[in-house]
C-alpha atoms as a PDB file:
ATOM      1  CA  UNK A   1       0.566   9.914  -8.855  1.00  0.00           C
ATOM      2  CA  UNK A   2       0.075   9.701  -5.010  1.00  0.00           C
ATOM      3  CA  UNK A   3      -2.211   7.751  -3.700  1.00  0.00           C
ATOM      4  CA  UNK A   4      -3.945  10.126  -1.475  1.00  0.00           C
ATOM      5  CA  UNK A   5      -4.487  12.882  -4.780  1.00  0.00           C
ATOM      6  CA  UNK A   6      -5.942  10.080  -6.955  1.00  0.00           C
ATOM      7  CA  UNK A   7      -8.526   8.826  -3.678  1.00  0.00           C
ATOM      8  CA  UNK A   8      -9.470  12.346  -2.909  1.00  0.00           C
ATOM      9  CA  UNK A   9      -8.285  11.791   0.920  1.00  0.00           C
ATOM     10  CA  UNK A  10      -5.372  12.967   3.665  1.00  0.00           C
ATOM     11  CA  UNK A  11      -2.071  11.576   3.230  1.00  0.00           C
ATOM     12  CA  UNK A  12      -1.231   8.542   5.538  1.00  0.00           C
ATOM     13  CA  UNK A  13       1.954   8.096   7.503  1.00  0.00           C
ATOM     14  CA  UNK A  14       3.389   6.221   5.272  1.00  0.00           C
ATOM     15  CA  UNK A  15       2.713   8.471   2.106  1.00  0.00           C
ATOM     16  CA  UNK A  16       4.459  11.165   4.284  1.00  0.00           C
ATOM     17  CA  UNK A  17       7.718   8.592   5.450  1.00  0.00           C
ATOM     18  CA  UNK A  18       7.754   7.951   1.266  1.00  0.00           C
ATOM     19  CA  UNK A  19       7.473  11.684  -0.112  1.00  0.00           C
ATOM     20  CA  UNK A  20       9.958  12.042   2.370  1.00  0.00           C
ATOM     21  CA  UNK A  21      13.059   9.476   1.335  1.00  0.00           C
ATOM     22  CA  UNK A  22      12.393   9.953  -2.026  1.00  0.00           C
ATOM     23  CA  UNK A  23      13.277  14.300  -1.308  1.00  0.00           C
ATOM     24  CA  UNK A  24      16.427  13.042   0.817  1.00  0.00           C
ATOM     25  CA  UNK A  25      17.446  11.282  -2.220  1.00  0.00           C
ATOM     26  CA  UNK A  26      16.681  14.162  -4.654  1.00  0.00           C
ATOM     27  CA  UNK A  27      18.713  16.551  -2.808  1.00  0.00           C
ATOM     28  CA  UNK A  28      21.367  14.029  -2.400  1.00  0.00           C
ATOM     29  CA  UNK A  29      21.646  14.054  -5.838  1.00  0.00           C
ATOM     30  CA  UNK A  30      21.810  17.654  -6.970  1.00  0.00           C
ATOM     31  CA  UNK A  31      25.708  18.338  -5.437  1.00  0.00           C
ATOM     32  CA  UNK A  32      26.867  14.929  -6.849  1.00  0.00           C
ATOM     33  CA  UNK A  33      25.623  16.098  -9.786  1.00  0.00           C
ATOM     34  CA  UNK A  34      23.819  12.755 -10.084  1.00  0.00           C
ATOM     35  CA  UNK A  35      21.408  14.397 -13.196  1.00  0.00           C
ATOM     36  CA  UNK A  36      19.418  12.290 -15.466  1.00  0.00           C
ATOM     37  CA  UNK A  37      18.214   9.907 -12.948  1.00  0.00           C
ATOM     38  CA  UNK A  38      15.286   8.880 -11.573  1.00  0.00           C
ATOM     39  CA  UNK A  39      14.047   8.180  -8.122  1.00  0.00           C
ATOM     40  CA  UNK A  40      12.417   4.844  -7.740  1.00  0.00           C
ATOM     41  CA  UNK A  41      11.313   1.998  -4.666  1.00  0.00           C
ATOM     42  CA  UNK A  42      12.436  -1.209  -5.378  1.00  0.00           C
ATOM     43  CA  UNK A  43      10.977  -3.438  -2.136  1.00  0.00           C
ATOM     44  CA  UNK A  44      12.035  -0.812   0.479  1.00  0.00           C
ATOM     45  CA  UNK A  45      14.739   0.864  -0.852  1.00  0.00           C
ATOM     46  CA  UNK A  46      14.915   3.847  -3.014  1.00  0.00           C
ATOM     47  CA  UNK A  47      17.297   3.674  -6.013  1.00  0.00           C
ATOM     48  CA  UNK A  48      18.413   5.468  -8.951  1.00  0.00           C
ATOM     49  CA  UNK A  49      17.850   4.558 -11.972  1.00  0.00           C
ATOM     50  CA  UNK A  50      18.798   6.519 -15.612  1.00  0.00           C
ATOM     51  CA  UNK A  51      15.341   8.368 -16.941  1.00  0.00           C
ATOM     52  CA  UNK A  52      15.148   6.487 -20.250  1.00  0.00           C
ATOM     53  CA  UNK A  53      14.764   3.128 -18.560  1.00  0.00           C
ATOM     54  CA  UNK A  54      12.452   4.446 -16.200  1.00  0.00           C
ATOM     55  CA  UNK A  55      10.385   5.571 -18.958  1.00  0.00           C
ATOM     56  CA  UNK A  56      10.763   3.205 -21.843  1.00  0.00           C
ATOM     57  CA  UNK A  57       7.757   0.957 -21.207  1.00  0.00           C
ATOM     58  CA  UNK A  58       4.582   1.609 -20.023  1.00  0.00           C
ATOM     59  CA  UNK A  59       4.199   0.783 -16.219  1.00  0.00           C
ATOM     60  CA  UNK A  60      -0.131  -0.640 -15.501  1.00  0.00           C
ATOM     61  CA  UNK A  61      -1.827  -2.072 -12.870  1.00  0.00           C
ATOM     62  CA  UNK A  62      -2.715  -5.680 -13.270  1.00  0.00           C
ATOM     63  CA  UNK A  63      -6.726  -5.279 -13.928  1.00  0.00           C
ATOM     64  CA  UNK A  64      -7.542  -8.327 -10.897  1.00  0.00           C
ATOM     65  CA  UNK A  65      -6.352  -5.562  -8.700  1.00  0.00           C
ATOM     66  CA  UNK A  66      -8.920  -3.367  -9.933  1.00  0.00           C
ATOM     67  CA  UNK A  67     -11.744  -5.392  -9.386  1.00  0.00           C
ATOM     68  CA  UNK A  68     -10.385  -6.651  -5.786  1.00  0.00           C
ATOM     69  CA  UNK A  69     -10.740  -2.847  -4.687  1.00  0.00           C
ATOM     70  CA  UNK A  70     -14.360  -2.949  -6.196  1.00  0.00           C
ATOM     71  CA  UNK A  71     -15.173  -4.767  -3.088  1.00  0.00           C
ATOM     72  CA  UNK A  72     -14.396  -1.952  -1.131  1.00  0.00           C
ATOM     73  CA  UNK A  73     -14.417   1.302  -2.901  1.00  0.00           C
ATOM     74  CA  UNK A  74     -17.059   0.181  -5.041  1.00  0.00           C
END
């Protein structure tokens, strides 16, 4: 989900620079016939990785994180 969709405001700079990479790497991938893969950002890089292992288990958000952006998004 981006970031900017789920808090109802304008992209940032950097969700621009990211929705970027991750299209260079998606049409990379189409005339290498690189199918079945998944984009994903491991530190700073964007990698591949096969769709059933980017899928198998459920990805959350540690709940402390939630209530740290109580403080400012109430």
């Amino acid at each position: 989900m981006l970031g900017h969709v789920a808090a109802r405001r304008h992209p940032e700079q950097r969700d621009r620079w990211m929705a970027t990479r991750f299209g260079l790497h998606a049409i990379d991938a189409v005339p290498r016939l690189r199918l079945g893969l998944d984009g994903a950002l491991h530190g700073s890089d964007v990698v591949r990785v096969p769709l059933a292992e980017a899928t198998e288990k459920l990805k959350t958000v540690d709940p402390t994180l939630y209530a740290e952006a109580e403080v400012f998004f109430g």
